[in-house]
N, C-alpha and C. Protein backbone atom coordinates (compact mmCIF):
# COMPACT_ATOMS: atom_id res chain seq x y z
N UNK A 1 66.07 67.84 17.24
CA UNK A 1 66.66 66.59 17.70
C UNK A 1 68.01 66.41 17.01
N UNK A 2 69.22 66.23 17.95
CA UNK A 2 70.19 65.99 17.15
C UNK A 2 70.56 64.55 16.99
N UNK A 3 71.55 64.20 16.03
CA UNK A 3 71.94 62.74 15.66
C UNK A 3 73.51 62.83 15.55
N UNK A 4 74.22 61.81 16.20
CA UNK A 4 75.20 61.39 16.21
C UNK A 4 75.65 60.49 15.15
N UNK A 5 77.05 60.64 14.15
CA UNK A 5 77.32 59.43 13.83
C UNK A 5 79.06 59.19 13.72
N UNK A 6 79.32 58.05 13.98
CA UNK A 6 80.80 58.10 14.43
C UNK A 6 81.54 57.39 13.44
N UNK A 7 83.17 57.75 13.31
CA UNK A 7 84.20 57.40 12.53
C UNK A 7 85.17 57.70 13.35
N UNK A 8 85.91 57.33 12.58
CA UNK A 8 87.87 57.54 13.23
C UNK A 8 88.46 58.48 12.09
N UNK A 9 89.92 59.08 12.44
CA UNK A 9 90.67 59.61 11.44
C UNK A 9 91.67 59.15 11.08
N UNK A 10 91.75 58.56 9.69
CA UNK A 10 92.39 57.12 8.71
C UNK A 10 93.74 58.18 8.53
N UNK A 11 93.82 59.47 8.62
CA UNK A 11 95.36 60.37 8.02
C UNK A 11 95.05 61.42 8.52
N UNK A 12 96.46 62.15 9.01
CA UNK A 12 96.56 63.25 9.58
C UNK A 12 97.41 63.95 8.56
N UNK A 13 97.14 65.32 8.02
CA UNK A 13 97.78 65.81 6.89
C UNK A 13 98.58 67.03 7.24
N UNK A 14 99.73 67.26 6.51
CA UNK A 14 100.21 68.56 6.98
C UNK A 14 101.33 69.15 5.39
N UNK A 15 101.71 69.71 5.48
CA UNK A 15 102.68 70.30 4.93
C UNK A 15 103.08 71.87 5.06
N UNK A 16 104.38 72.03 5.49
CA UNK A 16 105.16 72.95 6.06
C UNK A 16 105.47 73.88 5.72
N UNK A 17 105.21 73.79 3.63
CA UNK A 17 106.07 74.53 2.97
C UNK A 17 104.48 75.05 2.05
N UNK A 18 103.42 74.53 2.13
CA UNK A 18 101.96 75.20 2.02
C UNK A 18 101.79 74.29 0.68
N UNK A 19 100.60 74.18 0.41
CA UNK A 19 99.72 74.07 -0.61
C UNK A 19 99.92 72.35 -0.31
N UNK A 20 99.92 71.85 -2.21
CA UNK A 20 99.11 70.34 -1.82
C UNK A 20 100.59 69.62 -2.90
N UNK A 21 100.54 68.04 -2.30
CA UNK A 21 99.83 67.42 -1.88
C UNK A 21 100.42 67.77 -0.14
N UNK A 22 99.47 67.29 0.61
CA UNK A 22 99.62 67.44 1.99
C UNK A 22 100.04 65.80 2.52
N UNK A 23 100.70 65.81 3.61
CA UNK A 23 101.65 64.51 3.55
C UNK A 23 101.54 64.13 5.50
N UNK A 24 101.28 62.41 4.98
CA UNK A 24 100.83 61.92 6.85
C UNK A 24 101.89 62.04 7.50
N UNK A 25 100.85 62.57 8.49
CA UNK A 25 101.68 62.13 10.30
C UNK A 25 100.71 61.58 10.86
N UNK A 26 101.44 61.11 12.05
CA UNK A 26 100.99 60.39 13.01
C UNK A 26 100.10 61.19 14.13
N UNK A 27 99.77 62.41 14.32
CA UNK A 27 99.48 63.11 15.17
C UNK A 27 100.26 64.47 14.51
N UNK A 28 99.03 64.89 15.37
CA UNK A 28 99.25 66.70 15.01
C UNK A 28 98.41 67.73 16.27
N UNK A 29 98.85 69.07 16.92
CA UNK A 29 98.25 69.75 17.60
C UNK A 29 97.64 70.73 16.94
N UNK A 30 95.74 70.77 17.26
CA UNK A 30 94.74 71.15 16.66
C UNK A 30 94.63 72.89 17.15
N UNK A 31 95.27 73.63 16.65
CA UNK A 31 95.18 74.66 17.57
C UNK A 31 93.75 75.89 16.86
N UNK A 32 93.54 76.94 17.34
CA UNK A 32 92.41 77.79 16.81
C UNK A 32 92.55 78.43 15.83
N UNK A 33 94.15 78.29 15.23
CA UNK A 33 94.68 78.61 13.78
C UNK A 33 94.76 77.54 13.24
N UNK A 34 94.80 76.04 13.39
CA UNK A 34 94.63 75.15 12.46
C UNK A 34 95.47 73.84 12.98
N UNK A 35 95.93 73.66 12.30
CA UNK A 35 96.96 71.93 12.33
C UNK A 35 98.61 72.82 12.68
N UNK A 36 99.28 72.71 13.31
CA UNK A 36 100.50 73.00 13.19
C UNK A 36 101.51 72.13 12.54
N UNK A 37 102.33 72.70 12.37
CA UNK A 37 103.10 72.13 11.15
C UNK A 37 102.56 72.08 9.69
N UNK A 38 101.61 72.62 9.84
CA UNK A 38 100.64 72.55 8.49
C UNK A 38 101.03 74.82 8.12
N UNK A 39 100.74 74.52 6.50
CA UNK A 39 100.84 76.21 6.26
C UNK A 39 99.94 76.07 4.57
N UNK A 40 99.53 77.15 4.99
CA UNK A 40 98.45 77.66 3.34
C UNK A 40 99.47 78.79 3.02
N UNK A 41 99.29 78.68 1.63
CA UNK A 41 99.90 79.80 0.09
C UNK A 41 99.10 81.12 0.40
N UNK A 42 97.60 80.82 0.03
CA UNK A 42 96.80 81.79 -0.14
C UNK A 42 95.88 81.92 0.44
N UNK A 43 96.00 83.08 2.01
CA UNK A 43 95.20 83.12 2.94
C UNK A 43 93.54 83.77 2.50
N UNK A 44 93.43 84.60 0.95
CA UNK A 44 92.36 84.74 1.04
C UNK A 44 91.05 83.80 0.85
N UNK A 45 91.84 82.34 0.82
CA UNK A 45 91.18 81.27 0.35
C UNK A 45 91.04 80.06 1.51
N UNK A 46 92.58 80.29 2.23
CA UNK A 46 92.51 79.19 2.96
C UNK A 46 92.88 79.54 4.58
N UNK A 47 92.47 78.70 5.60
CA UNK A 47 93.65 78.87 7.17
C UNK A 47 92.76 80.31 7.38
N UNK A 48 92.74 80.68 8.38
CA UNK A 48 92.19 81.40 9.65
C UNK A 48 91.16 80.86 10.30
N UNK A 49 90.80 81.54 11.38
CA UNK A 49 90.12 80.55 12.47
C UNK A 49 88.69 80.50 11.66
N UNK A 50 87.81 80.69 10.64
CA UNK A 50 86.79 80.07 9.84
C UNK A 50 87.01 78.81 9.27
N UNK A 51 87.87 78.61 8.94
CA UNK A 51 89.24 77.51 7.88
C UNK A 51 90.13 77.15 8.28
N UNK A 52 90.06 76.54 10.00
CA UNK A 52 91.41 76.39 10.23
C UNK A 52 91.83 74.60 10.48
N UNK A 53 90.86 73.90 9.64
CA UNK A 53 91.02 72.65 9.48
C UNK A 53 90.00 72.48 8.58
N UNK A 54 90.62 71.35 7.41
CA UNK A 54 90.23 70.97 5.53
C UNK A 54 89.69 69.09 6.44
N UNK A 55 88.91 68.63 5.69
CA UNK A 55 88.00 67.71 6.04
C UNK A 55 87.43 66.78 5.07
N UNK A 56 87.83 65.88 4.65
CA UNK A 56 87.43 64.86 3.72
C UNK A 56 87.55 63.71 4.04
N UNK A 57 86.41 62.96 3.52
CA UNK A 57 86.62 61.62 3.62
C UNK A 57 86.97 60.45 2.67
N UNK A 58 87.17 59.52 3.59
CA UNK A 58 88.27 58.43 2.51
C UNK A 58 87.22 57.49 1.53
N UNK A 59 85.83 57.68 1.92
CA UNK A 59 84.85 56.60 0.94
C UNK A 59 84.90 57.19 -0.06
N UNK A 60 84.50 59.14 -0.58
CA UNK A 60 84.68 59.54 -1.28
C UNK A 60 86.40 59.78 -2.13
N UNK A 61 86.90 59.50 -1.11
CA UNK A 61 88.37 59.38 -1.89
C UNK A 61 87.71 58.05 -2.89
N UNK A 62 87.77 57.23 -2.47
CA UNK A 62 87.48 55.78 -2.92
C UNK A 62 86.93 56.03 -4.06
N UNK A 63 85.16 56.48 -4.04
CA UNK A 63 84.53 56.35 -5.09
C UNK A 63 85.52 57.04 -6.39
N UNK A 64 86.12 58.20 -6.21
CA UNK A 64 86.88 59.02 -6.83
C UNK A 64 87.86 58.41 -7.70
N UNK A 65 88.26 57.43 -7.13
CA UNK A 65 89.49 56.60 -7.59
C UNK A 65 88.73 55.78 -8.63
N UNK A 66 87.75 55.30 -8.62
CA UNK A 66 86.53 54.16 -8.96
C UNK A 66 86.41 54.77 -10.15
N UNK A 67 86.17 55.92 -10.27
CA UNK A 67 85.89 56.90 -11.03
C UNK A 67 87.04 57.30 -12.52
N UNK A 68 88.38 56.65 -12.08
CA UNK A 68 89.57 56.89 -12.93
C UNK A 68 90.37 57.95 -12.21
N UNK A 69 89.83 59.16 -11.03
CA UNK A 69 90.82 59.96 -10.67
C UNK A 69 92.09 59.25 -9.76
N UNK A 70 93.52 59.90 -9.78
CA UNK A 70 94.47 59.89 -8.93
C UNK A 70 94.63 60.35 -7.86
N UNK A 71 93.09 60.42 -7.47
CA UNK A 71 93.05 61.14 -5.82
C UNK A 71 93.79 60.29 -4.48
N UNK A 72 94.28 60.66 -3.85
CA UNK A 72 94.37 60.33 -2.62
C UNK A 72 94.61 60.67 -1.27
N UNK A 73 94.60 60.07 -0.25
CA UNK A 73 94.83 60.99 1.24
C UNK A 73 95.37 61.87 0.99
N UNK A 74 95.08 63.48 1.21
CA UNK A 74 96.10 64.53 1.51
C UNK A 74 96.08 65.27 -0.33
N UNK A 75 95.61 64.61 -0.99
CA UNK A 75 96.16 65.05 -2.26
C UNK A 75 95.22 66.28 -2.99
N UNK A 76 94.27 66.17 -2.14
CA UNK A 76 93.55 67.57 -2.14
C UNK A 76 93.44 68.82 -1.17
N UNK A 77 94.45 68.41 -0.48
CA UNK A 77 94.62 69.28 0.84
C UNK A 77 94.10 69.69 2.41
N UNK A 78 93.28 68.13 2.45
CA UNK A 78 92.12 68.38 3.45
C UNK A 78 93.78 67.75 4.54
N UNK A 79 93.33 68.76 5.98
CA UNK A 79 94.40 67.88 7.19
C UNK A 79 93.66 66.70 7.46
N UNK A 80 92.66 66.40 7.83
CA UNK A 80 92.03 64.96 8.33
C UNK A 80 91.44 64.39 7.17
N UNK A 81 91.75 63.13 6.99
CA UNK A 81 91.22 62.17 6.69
C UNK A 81 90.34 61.09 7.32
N UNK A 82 88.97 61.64 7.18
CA UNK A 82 87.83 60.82 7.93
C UNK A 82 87.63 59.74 7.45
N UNK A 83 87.33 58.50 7.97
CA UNK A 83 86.46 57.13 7.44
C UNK A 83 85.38 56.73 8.48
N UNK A 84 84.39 56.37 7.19
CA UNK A 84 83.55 55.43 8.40
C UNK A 84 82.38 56.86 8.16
N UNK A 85 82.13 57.87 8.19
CA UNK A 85 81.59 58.65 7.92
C UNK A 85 80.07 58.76 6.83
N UNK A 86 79.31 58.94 7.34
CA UNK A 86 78.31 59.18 5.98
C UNK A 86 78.25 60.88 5.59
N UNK A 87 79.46 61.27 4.42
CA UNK A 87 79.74 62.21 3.92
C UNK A 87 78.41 63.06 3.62
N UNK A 88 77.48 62.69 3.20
CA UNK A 88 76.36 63.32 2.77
C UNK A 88 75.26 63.81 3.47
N UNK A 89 75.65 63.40 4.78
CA UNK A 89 74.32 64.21 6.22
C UNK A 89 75.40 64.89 6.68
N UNK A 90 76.14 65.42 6.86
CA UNK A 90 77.20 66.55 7.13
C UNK A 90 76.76 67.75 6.82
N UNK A 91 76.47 68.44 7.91
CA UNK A 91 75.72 69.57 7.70
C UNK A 91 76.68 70.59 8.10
N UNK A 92 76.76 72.21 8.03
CA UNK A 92 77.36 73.18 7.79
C UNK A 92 76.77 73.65 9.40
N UNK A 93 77.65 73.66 10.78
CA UNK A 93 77.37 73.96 11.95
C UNK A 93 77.37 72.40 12.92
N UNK A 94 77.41 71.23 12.16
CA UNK A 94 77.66 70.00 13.05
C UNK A 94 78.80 70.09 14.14
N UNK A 95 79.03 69.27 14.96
CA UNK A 95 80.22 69.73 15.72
C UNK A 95 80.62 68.24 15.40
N UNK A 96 81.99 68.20 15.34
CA UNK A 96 83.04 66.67 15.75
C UNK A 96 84.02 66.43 16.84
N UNK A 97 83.75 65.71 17.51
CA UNK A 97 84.57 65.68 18.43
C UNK A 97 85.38 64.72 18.14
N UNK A 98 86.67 64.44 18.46
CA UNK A 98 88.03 63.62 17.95
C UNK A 98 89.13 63.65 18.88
N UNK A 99 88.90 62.31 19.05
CA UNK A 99 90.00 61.56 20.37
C UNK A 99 89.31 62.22 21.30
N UNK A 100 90.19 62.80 22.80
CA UNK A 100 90.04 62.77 24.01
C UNK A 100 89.43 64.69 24.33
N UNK A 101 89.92 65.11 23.32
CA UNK A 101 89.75 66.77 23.71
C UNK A 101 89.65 67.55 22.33
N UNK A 102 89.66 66.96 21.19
CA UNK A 102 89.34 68.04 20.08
C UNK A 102 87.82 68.41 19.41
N UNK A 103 87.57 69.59 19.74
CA UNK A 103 86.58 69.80 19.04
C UNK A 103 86.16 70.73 17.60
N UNK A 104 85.52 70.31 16.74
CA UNK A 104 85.53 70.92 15.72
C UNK A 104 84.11 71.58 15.56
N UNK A 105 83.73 72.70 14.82
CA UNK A 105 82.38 73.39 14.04
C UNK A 105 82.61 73.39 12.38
N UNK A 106 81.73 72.41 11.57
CA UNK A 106 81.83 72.89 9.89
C UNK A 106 81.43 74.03 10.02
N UNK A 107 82.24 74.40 8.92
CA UNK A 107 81.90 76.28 8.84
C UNK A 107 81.71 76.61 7.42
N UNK A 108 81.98 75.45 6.47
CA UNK A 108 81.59 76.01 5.19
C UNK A 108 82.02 74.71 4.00
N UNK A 109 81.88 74.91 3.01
CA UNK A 109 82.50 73.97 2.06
C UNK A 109 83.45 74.96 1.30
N UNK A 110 84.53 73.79 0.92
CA UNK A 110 85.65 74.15 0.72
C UNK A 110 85.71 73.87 -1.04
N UNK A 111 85.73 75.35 -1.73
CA UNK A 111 85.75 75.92 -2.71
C UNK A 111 86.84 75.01 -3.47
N UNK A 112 86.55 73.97 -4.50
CA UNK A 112 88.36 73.78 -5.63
C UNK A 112 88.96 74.74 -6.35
N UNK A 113 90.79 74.14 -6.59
CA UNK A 113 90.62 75.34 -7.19
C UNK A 113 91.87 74.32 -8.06
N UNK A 114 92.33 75.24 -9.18
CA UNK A 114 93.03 74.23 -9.92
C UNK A 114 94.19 74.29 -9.59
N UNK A 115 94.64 74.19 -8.39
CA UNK A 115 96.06 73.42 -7.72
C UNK A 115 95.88 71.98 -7.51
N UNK A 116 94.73 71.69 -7.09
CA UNK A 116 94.09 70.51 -6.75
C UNK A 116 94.26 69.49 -8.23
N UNK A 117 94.23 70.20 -9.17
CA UNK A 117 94.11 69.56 -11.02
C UNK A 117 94.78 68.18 -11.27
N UNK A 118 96.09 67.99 -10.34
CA UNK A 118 96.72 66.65 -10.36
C UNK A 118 95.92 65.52 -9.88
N UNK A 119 95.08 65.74 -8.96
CA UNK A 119 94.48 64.40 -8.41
C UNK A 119 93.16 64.01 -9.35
N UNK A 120 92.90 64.70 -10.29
CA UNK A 120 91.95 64.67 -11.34
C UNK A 120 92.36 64.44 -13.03
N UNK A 121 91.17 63.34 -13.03
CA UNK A 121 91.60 62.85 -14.60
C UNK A 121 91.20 64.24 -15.31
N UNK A 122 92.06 63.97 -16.58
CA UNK A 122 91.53 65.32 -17.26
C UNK A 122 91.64 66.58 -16.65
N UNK A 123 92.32 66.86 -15.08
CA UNK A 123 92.03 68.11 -13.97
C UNK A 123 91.00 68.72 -13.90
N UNK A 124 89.73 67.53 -13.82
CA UNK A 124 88.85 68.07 -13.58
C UNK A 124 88.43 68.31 -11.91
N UNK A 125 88.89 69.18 -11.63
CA UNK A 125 89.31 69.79 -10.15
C UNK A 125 87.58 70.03 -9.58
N UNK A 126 86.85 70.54 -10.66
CA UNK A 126 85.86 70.67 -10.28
C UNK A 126 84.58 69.62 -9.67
N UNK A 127 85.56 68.52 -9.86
CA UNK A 127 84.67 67.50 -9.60
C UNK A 127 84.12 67.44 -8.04
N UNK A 128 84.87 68.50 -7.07
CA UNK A 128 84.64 68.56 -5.54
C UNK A 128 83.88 69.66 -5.70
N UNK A 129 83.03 70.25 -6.46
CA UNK A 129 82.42 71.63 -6.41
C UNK A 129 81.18 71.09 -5.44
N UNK A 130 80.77 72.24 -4.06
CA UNK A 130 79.44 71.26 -3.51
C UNK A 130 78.54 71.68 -4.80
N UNK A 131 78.21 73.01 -5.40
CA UNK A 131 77.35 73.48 -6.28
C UNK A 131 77.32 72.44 -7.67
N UNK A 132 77.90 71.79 -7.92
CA UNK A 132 77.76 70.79 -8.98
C UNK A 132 77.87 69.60 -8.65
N UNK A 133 78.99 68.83 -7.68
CA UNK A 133 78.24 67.91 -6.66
C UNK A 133 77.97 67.93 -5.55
N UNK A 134 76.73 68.08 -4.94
CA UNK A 134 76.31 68.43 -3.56
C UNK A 134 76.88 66.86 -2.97
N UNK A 135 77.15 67.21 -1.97
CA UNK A 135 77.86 66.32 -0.83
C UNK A 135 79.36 65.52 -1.04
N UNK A 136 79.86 65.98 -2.00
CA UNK A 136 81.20 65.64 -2.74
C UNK A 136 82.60 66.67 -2.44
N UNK A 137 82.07 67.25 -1.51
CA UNK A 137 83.11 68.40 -1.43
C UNK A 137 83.91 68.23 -0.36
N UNK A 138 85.03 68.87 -0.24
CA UNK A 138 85.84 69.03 1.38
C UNK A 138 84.90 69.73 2.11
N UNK A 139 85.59 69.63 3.64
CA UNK A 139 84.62 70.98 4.21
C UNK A 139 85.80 71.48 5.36
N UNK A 140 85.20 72.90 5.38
CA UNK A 140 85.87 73.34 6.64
C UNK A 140 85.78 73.36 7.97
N UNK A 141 86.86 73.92 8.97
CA UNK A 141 85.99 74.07 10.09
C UNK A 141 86.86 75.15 11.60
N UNK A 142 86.04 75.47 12.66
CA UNK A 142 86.88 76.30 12.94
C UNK A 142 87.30 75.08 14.36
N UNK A 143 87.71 75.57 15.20
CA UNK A 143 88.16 75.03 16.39
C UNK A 143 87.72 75.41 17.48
N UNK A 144 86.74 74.51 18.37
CA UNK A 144 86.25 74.77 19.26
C UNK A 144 87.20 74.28 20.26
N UNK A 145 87.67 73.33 20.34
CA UNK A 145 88.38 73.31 21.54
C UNK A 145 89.44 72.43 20.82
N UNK A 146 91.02 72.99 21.67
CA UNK A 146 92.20 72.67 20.71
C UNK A 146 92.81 71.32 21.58
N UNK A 147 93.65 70.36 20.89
CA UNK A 147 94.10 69.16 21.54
C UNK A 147 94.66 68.69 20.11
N UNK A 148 95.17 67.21 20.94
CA UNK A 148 96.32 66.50 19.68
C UNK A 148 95.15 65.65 18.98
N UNK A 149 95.69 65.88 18.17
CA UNK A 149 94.60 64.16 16.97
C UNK A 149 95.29 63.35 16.66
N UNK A 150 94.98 62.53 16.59
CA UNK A 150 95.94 60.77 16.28
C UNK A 150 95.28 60.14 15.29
N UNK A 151 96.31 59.58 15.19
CA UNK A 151 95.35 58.99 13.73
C UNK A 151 94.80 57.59 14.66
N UNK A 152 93.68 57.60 13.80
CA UNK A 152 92.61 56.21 14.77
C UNK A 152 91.54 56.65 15.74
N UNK A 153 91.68 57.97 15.89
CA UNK A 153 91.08 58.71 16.73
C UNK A 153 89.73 58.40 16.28
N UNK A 154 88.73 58.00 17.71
CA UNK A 154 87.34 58.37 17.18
C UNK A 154 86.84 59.05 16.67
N UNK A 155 85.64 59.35 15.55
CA UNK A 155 85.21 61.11 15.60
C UNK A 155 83.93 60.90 15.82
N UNK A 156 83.56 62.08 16.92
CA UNK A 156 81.83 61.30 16.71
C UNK A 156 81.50 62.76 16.08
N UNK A 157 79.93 62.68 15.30
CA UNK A 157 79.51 64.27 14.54
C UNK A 157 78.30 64.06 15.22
N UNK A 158 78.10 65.37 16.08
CA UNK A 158 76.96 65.95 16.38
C UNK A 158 75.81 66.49 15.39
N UNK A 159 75.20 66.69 14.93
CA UNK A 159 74.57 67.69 13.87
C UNK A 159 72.91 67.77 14.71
């Protein structure tokens, strides 16, 4: 039996020149290589069609902040910024659909690494590890079907 649960996307992230922090737009085209206008440093880590869109949400931004870190939208490198989301039933194969024609597959959780160290007190980067906190992590995903995303965009998650 599957379950639906829905959010919008609060930031659209990109940066041109690769790595983090990643910085809003208003819209972006979702293609089967990723966000355009968007570029990764280090492909054995990040970007190809397994990884071709970073995924976090803004409650856990929140708690994070709550927490003493300097996290924020984009500052860990995810392109979408989800809200409204219950981060923690997000399963690895859910699908999301967003706005009128984008579709997404999680394909994995997204490994920290210490580039990320600025948005963390102390750079404790590891604080997104899923293996030390399960359901605290970015996630990835590949592209099932490509279209523009807007920010405000519905997202509904299949799982």
């Amino acid at each position: 039996m599957s379950t639906s649960l829905y959010g919008r996307v609060l930031q659209i992230n990109v940066n041109p020149r690769g790595g983090v922090p990643k910085y809003a737009v208003p819209s972006a085209e979702i293609t089967l290589n990723g966000v355009l206008g968007d570029k990764q440093r280090d492909h054995r880590y990040h970007g190809g069609v397994e990884r071709a869109v970073s995924l976090y949400a803004l409650e856990r931004i929140e708690a994070l902040r709550a927490e003493g870190h300097p996290i924020g939208p984009g500052t860990t490198g995810e392109n979408l910024t989800l809200a409204g989301i219950d981060w923690a039933r997000l399963k690895i194969g859910a699908h999301l659909l967003i706005g009128e024609w984008v579709e997404l597959e999680l394909t994995g959780f997204a490994v920290p690494c210490s580039t990320i160290s600025d948005s963390f007190r102390n750079g404790e980067f590891k604080r997104l590890a899923e293996k030390l906190h399960p359901g605290w992590s970015r996630v990835y995903a590949r592209v099932r079907a490509e279209g523009i995303v807007r920010t405000d965009d519905r997202v509904i998650v299949n799982s």
